[in-house]
Protein backbone atom coordinates (compact mmCIF):
# COMPACT_ATOMS: atom_id res chain seq x y z
CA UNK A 1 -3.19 2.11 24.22
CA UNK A 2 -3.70 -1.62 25.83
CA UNK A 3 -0.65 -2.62 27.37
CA UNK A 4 1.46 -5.07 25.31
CA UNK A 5 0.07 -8.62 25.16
CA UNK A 6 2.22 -11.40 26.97
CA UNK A 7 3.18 -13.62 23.63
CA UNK A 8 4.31 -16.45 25.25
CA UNK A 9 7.03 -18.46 23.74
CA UNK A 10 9.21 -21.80 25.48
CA UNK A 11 11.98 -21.57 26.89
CA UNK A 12 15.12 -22.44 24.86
CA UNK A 13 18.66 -21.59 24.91
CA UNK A 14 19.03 -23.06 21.08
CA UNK A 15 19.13 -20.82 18.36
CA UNK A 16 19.18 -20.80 14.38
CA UNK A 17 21.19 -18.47 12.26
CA UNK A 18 18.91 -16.63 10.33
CA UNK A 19 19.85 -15.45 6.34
CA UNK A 20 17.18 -12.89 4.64
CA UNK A 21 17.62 -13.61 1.07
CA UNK A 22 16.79 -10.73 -1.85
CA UNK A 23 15.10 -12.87 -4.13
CA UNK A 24 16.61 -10.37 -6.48
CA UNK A 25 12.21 -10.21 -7.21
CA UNK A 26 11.34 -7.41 -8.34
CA UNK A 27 7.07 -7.45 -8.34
CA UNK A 28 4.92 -4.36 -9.86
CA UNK A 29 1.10 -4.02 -9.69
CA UNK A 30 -2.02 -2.81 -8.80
CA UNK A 31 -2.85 -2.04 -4.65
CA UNK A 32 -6.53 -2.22 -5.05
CA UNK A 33 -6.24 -6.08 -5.96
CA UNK A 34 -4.94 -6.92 -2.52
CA UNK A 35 -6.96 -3.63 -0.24
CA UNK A 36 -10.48 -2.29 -0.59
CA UNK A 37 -10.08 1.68 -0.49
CA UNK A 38 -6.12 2.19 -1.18
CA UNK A 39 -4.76 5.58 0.01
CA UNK A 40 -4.65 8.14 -2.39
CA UNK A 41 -1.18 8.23 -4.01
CA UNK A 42 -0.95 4.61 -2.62
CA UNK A 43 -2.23 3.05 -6.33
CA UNK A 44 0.69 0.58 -6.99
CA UNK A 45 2.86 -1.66 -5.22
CA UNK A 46 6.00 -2.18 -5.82
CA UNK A 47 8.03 -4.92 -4.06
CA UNK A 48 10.85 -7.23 -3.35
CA UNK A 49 9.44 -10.82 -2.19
CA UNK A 50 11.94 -12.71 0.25
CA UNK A 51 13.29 -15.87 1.10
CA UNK A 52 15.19 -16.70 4.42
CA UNK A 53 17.87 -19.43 4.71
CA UNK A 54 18.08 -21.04 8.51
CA UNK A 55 20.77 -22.89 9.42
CA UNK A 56 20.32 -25.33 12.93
CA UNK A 57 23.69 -25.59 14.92
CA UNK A 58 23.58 -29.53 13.87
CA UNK A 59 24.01 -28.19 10.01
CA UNK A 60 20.74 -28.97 8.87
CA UNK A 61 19.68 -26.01 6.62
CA UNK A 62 15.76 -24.81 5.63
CA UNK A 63 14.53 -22.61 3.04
CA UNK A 64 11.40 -20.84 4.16
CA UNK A 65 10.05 -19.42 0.75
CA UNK A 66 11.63 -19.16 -2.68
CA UNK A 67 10.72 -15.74 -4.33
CA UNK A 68 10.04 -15.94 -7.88
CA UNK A 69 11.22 -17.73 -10.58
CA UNK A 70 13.24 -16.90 -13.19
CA UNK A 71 11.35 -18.29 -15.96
CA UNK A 72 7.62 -16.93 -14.50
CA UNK A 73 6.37 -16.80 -17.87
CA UNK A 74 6.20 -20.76 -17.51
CA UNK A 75 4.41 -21.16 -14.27
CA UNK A 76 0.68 -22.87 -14.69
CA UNK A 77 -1.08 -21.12 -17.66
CA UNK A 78 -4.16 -20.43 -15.06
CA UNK A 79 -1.30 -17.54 -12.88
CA UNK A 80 -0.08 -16.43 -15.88
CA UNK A 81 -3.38 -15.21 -17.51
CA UNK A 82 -4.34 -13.72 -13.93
CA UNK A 83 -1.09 -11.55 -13.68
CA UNK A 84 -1.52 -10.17 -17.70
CA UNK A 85 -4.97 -9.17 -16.98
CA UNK A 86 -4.51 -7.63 -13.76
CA UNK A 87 -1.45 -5.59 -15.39
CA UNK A 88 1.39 -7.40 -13.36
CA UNK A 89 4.68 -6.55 -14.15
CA UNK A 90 7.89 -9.14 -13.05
CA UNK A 91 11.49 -9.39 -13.07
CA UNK A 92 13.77 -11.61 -11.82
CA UNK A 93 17.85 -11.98 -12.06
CA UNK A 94 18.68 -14.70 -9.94
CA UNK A 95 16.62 -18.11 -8.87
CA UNK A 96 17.55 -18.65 -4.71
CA UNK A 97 19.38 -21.76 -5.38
CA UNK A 98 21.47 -19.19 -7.75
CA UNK A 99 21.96 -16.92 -4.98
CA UNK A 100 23.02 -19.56 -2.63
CA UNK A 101 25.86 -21.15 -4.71
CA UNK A 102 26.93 -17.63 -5.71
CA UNK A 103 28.41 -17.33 -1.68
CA UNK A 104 29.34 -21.16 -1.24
CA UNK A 105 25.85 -22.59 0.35
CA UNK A 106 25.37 -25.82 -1.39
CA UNK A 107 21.54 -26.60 -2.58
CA UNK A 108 21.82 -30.35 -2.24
CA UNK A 109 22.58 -29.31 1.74
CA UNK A 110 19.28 -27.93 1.97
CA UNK A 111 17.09 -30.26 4.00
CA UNK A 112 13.73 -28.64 2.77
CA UNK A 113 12.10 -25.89 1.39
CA UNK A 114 9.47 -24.67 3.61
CA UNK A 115 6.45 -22.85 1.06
CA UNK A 116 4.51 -19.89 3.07
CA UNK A 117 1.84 -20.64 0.70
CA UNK A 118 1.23 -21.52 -2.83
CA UNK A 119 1.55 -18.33 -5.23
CA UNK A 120 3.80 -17.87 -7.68
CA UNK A 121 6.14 -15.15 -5.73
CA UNK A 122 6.53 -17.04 -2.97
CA UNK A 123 6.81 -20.90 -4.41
CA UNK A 124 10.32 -20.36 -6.84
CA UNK A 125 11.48 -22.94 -8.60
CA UNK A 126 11.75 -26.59 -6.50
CA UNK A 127 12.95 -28.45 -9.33
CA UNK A 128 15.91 -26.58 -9.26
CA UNK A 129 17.07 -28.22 -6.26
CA UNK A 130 17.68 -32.52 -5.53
CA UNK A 131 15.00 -35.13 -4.78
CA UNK A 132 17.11 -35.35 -1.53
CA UNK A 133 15.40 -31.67 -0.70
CA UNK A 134 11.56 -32.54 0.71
CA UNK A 135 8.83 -29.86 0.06
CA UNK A 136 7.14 -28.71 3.41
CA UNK A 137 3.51 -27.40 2.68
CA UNK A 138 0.55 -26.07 4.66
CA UNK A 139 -2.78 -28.25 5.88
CA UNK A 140 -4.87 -28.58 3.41
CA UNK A 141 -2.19 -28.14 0.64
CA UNK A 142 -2.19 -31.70 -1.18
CA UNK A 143 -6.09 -31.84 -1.58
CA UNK A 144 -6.65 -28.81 -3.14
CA UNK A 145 -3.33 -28.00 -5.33
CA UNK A 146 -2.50 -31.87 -6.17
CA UNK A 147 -1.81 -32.84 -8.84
CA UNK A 148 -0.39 -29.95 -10.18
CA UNK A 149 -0.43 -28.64 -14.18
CA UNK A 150 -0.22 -30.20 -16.81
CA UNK A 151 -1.86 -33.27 -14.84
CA UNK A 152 -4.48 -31.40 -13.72
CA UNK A 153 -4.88 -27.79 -16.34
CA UNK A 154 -6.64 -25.84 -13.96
CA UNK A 155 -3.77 -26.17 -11.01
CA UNK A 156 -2.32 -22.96 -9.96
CA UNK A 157 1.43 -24.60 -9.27
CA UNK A 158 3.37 -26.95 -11.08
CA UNK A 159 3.61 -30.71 -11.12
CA UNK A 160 7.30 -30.54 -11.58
CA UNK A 161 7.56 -27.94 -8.10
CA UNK A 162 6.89 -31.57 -6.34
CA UNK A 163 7.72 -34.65 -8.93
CA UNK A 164 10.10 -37.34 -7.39
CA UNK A 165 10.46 -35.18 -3.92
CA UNK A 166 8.95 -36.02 -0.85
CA UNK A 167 5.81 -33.46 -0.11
CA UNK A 168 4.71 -33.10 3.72
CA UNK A 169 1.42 -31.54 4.82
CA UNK A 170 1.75 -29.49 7.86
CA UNK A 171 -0.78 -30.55 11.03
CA UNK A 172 -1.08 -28.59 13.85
CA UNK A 173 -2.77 -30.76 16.11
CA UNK A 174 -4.96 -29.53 19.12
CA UNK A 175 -3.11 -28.88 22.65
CA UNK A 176 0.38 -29.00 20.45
CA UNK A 177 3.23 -25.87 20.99
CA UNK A 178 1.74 -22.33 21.07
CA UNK A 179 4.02 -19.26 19.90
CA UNK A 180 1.53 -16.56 21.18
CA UNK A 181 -1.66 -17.23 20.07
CA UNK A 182 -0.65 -19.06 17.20
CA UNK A 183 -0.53 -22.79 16.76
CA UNK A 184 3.11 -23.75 16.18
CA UNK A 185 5.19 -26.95 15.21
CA UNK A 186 8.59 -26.88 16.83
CA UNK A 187 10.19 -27.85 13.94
CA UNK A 188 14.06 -29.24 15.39
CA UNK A 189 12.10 -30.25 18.09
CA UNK A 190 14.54 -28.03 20.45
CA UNK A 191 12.54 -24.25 20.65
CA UNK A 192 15.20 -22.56 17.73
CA UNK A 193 12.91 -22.58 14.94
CA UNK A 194 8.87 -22.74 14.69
CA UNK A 195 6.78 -23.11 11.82
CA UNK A 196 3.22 -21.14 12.75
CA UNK A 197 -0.39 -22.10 11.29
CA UNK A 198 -1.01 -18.47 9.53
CA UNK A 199 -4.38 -19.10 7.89
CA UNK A 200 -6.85 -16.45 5.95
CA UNK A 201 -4.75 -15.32 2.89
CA UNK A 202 -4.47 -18.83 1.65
CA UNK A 203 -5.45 -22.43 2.40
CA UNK A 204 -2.19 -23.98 4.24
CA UNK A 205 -0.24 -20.42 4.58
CA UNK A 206 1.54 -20.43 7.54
CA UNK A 207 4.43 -18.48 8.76
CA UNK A 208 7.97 -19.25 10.73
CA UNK A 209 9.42 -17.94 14.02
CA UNK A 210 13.35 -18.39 15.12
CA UNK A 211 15.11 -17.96 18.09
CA UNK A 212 18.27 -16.04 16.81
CA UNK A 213 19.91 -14.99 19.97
CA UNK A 214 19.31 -16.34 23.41
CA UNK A 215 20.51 -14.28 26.92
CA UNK A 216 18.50 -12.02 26.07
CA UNK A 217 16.33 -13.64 23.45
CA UNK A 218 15.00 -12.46 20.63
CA UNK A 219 13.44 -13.64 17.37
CA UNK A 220 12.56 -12.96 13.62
CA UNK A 221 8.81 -13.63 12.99
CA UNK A 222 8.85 -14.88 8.85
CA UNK A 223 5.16 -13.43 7.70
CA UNK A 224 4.89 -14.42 4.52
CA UNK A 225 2.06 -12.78 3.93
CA UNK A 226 0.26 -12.62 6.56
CA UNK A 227 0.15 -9.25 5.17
CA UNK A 228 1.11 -7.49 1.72
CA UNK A 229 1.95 -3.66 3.21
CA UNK A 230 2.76 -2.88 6.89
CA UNK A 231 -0.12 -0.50 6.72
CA UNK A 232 -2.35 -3.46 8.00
CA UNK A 233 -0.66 -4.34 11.10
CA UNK A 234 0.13 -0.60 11.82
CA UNK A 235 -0.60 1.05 13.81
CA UNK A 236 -2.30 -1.19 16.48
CA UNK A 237 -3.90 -1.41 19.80
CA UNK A 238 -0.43 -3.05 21.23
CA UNK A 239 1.60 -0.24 19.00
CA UNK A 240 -0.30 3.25 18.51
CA UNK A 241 0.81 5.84 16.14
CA UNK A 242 3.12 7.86 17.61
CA UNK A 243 3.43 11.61 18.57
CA UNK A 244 6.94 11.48 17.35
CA UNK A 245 8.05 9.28 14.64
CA UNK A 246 11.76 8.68 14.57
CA UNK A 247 14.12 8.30 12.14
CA UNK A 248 11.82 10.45 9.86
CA UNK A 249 9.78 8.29 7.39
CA UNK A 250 9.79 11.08 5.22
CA UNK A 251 13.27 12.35 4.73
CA UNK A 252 15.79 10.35 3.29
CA UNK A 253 18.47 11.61 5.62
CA UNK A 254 15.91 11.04 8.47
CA UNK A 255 17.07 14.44 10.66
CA UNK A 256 14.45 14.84 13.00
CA UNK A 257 11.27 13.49 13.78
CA UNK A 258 8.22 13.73 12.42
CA UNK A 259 4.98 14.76 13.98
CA UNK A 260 2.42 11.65 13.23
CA UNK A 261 -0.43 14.16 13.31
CA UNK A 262 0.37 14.73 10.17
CA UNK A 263 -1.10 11.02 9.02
CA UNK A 264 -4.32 11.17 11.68
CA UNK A 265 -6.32 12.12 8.32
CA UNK A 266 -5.50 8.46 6.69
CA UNK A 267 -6.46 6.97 9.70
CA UNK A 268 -9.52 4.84 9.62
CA UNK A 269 -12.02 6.84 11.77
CA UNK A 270 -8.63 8.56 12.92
CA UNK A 271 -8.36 6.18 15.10
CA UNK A 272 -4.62 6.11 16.09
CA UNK A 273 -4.81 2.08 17.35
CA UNK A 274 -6.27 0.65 13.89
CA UNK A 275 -3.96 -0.79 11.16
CA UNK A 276 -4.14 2.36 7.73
CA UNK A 277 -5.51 -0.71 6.15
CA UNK A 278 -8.38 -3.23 7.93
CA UNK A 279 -10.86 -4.21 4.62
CA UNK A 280 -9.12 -7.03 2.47
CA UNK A 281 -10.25 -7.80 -0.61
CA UNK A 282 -11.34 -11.37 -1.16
CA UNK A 283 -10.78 -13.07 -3.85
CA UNK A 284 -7.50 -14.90 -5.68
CA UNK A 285 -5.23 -13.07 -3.21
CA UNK A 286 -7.15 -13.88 -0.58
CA UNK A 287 -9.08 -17.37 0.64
CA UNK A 288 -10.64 -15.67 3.74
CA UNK A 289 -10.93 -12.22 4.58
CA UNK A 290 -12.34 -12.65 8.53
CA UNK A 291 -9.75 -15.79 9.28
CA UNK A 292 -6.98 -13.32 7.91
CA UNK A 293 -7.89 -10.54 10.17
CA UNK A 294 -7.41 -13.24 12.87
CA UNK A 295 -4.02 -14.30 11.91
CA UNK A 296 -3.30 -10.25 11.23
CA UNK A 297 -4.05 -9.68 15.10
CA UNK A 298 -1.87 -12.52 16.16
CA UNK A 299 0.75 -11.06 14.23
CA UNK A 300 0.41 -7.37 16.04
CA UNK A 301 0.66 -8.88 19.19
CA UNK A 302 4.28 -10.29 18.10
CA UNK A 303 5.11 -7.30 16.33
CA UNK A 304 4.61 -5.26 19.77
CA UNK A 305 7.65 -6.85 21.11
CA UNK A 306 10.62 -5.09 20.88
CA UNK A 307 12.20 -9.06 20.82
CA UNK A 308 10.83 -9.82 17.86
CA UNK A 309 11.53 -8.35 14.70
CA UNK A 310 8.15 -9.21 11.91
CA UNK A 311 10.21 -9.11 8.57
CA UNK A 312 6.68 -10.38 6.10
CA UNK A 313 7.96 -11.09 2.03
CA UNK A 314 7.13 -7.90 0.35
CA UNK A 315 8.51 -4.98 2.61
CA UNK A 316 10.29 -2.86 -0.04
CA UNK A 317 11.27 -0.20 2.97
CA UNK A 318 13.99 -3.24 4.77
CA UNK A 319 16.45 -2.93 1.76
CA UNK A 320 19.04 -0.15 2.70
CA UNK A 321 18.99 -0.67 6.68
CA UNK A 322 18.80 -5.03 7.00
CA UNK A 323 22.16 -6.92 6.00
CA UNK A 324 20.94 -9.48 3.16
CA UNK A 325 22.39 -12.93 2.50
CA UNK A 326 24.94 -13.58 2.32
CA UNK A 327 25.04 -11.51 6.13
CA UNK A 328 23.62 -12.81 8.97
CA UNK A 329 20.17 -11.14 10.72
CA UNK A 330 20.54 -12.32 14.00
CA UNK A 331 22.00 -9.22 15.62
CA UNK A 332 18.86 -6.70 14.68
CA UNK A 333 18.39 -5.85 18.15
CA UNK A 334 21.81 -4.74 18.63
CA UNK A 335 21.97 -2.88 15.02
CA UNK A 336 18.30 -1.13 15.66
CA UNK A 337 16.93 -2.53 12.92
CA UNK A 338 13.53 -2.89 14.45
CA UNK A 339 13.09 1.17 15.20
CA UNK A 340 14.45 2.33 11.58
CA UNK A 341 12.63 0.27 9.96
CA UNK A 342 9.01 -0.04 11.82
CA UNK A 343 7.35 3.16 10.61
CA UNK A 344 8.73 3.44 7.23
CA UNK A 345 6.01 2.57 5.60
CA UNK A 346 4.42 5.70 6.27
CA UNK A 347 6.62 7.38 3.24
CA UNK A 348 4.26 5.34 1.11
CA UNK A 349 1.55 7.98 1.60
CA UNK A 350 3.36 10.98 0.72
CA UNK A 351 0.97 11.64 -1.98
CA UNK A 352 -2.07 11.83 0.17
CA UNK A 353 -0.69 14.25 3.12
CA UNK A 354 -1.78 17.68 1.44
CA UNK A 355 -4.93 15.75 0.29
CA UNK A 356 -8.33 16.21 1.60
CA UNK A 357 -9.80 12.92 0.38
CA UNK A 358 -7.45 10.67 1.99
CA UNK A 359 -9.14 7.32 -0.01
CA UNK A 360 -8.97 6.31 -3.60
């Protein structure tokens, strides 16, 4: 085990209150187009995909990712034939601007709508808010993705995500703020809230850190998707597998712990300080396979802080311990959220403990 890393991060007594919002997404599909070599048992995936809602103490209010939308049949005909032939299955009850007005939150107070990156569980459904709200995108974004369909068919987003709003391309310019070892924009321009250059899964994904308590600090780390499955940041060289694993990934009550021996066999190499998962598939899911191991062990050095709770869109194993919107998340420390919820991923391979071929 190397001793955790020292992720460096301003000082700052301002904070942001933090909302993690159910998209009320519900996503269903194959593991082995995101992972080369799933688990066995591990075949499918399903998820929620989240959004987050921070509020500065001035009022100003950010989106940071939208979920689906409603009416994904209609995104750019170029998704849609991708998820029917890979055997995607979606639902959806509620757009986020829905959700918001449902509990009071105004969408024409919402300043901008910060995308993680551009796929279709992640982008929503812009139009759905003002002109007033600008769209905040990644480096790189406008070049590729701009125009979007029907101006230009073979677009992957839609023209009407961005018509009559202001767009703004991200820079992260050398010797700027660093959160860790990640290149950051201080967004307020006060330390509360950070948006992160998170390269490798997508060109322009990037990823948001807030300061949601100060004396002591501590901070939720937005991944979007950095990863898809915790199973690729853990376990790690900051964060080893442990002896004991408590609450007990594998009982619903979670009375005692459980012995992590019993997962050595799905290790890679059984090596206790490697992520289940290392070898991403490249392809539509994925821009860069070596830049998003990169931005994956940036991420486990944050995620070995017990300050900093890593929350990335599509961690089905949060819903039952986190308060959702319209709650607040800036007390996890104090409400353990971190510990219950770190190592219940593990429950995912269930199917492969009594197995002696651990890979698909």
């Amino acid at each position: 085990m190397t001793s955790s890393p020292k992720f460096e991060i301003p000082t700052s007594s301002v904070t942001v209150q933090v909302r993690v919002i159910d998209s009320t997404s519900d996503i269903y599909g194959p593991m082995d187009t995101m992972i080369d070599s799933p688990i066995k048992g591990h075949k499918f995936i399903q998820c929620p995909s989240f959004s987050f809602l921070v509020e500065h103490i001035s009022g100003r209010k950010l989106l940071f990712d939208l979920g689906l939308r409603k009416d994904w049949d209609n995104l750019a005909p170029v998704v849609v034939s991708h998820l029917k032939k890979d055997g995607w299955k979606l639902s959806v009850e509620k757009g986020v601007h829905e959700l918001l007005e449902d509990h009071g939150v105004n969408r024409s107070d919402v300043e901008a709508i910060i995308w993680s990156h551009w796929h279709y569980d992640h982008t929503g459904d812009p139009s759905a808010f003002p002109p007033s709200t600008s769209l905040v995108v990644g480096p790189g974004f406008k070049d590729m993705f701009m125009p979007g369909y029907p101006a230009n068919e073979g677009s992957p987003v839609l023209e009407s995500d961005f018509a009559g709003r202001e767009v703004k391309e991200l820079a992260f310019p050398e010797g700027g703020p660093k959160i860790g070892n990640f290149s950051a924009i201080d967004y307020f321009g006060d330390g509360s809230f950070y948006v992160l250059d998170g390269p490798g899964h997508t060109i322009g994904h990037v990823c948001a850190f807030a300061r949601v308590t100060s004396c002591p600090d501590s901070f939720i780390f937005m991944g979007g998707d950095c990863c898809h499955h915790a199973g690729e940041i853990r376990p790690s060289t900051y964060l080893p597998l442990p002896v004991s694993i408590t609450p007990n990934p594998l009982s619903k009550r979670g009375t005692g712990p459980c012995p992590g021996a019993i997962f050595e066999h799905l290790l890679r190499n059984g090596d206790r300080e490697k992520p289940f998962y290392g070898q991403l598939r490249p392809g539509l899911l994925l821009s860069d396979p070596d830049v998003a191991e990169q931005t994956i062990e940036k991420v486990q050095e944050a995620d070995a802080s017990k300050a900093i709770m890593v929350i990335i869109a599509h961690d089905t194993h949060l819903a039952g311990v986190i308060d959702f919107f319209p709650k607040y998340a800036n007390d996890f420390m104090a409400k353990g959220w971190l510990e219950k919820t770190r190592w219940a991923f593990l429950k995912d391979f269930t199917s492969a403990l009594s197995s002696k071929s651990s890979r698909m």
